[in-house]
C-alpha atoms as a PDB file:
ATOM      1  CA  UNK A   1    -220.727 -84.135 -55.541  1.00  0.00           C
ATOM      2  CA  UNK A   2    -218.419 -87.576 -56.398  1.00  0.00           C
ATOM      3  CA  UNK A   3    -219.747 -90.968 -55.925  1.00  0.00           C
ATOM      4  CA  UNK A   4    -217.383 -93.693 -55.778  1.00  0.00           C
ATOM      5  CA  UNK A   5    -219.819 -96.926 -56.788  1.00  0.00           C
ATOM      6  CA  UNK A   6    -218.001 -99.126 -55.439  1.00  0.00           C
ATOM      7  CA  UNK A   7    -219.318 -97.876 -51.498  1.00  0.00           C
ATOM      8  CA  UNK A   8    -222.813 -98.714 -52.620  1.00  0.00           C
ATOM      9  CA  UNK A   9    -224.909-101.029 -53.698  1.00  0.00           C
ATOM     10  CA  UNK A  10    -226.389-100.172 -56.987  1.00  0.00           C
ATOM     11  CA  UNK A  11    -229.725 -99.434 -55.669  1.00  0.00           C
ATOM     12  CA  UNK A  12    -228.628 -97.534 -53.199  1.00  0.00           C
ATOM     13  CA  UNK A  13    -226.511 -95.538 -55.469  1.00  0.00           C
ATOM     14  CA  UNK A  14    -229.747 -94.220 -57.222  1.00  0.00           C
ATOM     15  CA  UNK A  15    -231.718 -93.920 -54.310  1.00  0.00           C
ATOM     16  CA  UNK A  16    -228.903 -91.674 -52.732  1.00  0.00           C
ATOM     17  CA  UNK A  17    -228.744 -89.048 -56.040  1.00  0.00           C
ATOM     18  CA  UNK A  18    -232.845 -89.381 -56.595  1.00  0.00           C
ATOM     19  CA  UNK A  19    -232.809 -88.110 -52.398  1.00  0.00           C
ATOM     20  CA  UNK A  20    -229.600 -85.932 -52.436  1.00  0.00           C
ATOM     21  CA  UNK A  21    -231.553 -83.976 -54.895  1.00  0.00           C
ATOM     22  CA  UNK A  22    -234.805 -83.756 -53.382  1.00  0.00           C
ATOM     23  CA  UNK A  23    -237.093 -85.234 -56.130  1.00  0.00           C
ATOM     24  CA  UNK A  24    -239.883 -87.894 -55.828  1.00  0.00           C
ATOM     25  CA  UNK A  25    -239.241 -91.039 -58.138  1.00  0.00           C
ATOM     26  CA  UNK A  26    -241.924 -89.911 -60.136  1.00  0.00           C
ATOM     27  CA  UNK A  27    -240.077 -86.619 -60.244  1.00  0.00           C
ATOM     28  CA  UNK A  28    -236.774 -88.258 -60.871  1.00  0.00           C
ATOM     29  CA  UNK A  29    -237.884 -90.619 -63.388  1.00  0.00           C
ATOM     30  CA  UNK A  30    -239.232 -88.167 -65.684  1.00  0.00           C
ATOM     31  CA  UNK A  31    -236.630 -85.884 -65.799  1.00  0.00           C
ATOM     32  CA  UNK A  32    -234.590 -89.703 -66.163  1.00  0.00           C
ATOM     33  CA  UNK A  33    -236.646 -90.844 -69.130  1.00  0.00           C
ATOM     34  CA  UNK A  34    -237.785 -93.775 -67.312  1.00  0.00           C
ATOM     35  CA  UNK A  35    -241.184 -94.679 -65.515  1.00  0.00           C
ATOM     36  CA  UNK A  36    -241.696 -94.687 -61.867  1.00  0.00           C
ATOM     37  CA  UNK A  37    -242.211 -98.633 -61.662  1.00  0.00           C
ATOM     38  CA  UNK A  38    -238.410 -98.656 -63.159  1.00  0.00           C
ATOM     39  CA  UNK A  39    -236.861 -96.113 -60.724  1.00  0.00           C
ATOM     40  CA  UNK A  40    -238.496 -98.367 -57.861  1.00  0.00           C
ATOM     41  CA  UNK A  41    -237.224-101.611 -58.861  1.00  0.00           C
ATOM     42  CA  UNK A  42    -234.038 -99.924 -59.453  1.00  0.00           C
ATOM     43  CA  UNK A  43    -233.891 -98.773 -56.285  1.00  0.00           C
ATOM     44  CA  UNK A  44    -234.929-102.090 -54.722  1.00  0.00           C
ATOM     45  CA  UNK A  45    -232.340-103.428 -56.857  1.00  0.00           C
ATOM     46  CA  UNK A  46    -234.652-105.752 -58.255  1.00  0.00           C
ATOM     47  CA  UNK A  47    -233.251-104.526 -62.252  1.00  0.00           C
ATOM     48  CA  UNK A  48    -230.195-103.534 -63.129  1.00  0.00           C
ATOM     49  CA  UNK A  49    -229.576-100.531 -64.995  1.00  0.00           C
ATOM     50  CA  UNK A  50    -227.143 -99.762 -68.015  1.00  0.00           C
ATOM     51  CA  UNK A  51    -223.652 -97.969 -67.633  1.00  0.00           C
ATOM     52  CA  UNK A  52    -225.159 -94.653 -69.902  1.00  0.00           C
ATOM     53  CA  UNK A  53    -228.241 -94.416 -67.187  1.00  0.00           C
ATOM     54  CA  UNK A  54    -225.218 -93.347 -65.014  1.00  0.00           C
ATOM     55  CA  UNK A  55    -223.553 -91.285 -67.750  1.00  0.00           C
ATOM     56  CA  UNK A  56    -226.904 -89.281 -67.798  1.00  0.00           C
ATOM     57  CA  UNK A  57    -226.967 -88.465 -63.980  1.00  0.00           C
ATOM     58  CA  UNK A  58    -223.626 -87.513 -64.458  1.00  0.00           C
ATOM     59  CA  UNK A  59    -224.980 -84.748 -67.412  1.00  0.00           C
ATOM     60  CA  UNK A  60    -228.519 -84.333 -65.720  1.00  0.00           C
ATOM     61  CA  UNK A  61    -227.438 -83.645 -61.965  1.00  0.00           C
ATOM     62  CA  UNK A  62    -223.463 -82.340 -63.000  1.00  0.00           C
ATOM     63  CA  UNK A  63    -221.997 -85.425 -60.347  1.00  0.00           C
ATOM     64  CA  UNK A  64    -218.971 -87.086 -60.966  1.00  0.00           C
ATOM     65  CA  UNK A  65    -219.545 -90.994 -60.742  1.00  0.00           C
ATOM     66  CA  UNK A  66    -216.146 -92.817 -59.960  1.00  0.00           C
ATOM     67  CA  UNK A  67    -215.815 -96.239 -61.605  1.00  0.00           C
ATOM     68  CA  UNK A  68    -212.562 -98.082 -59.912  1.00  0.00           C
ATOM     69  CA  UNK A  69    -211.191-101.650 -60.380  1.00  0.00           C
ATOM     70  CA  UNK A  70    -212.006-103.508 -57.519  1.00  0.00           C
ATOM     71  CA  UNK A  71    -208.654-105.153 -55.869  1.00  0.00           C
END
């Protein structure tokens, strides 16, 4: 699968991977290293998460995330 980031939001992006691969956020976030509270407010887009989060669903879940230059 590629994601392009730039068509989501970047709560949405992580919702749409934890979803697309048919885990819980509890499930998600401990194969993620994270807690369940974080994968929420990630979701909700209430934190912001660091570029290598998405570097690790990239290794984790073998997706290609596309980073572009806005115009």
């Amino acid at each position: 699968m590629k994601i392009n980031i730039k068509d989501y939001s970047r709560g949405e992006i992580i919702k749409f991977i934890r979803q697309w691969t048919g885990l819980t956020q509890e499930e998600f976030a401990k194969i993620m290293g994270k807690s369940k509270r974080t994968i929420e407010q990630y979701e909700a887009g209430n934190i912001n998460y660091k570029v290598d989060f998405l570097y690790k669903l990239n290794k984790v879940f073998n997706i290609d995330i596309i980073f572009e230059k806005k115009h």
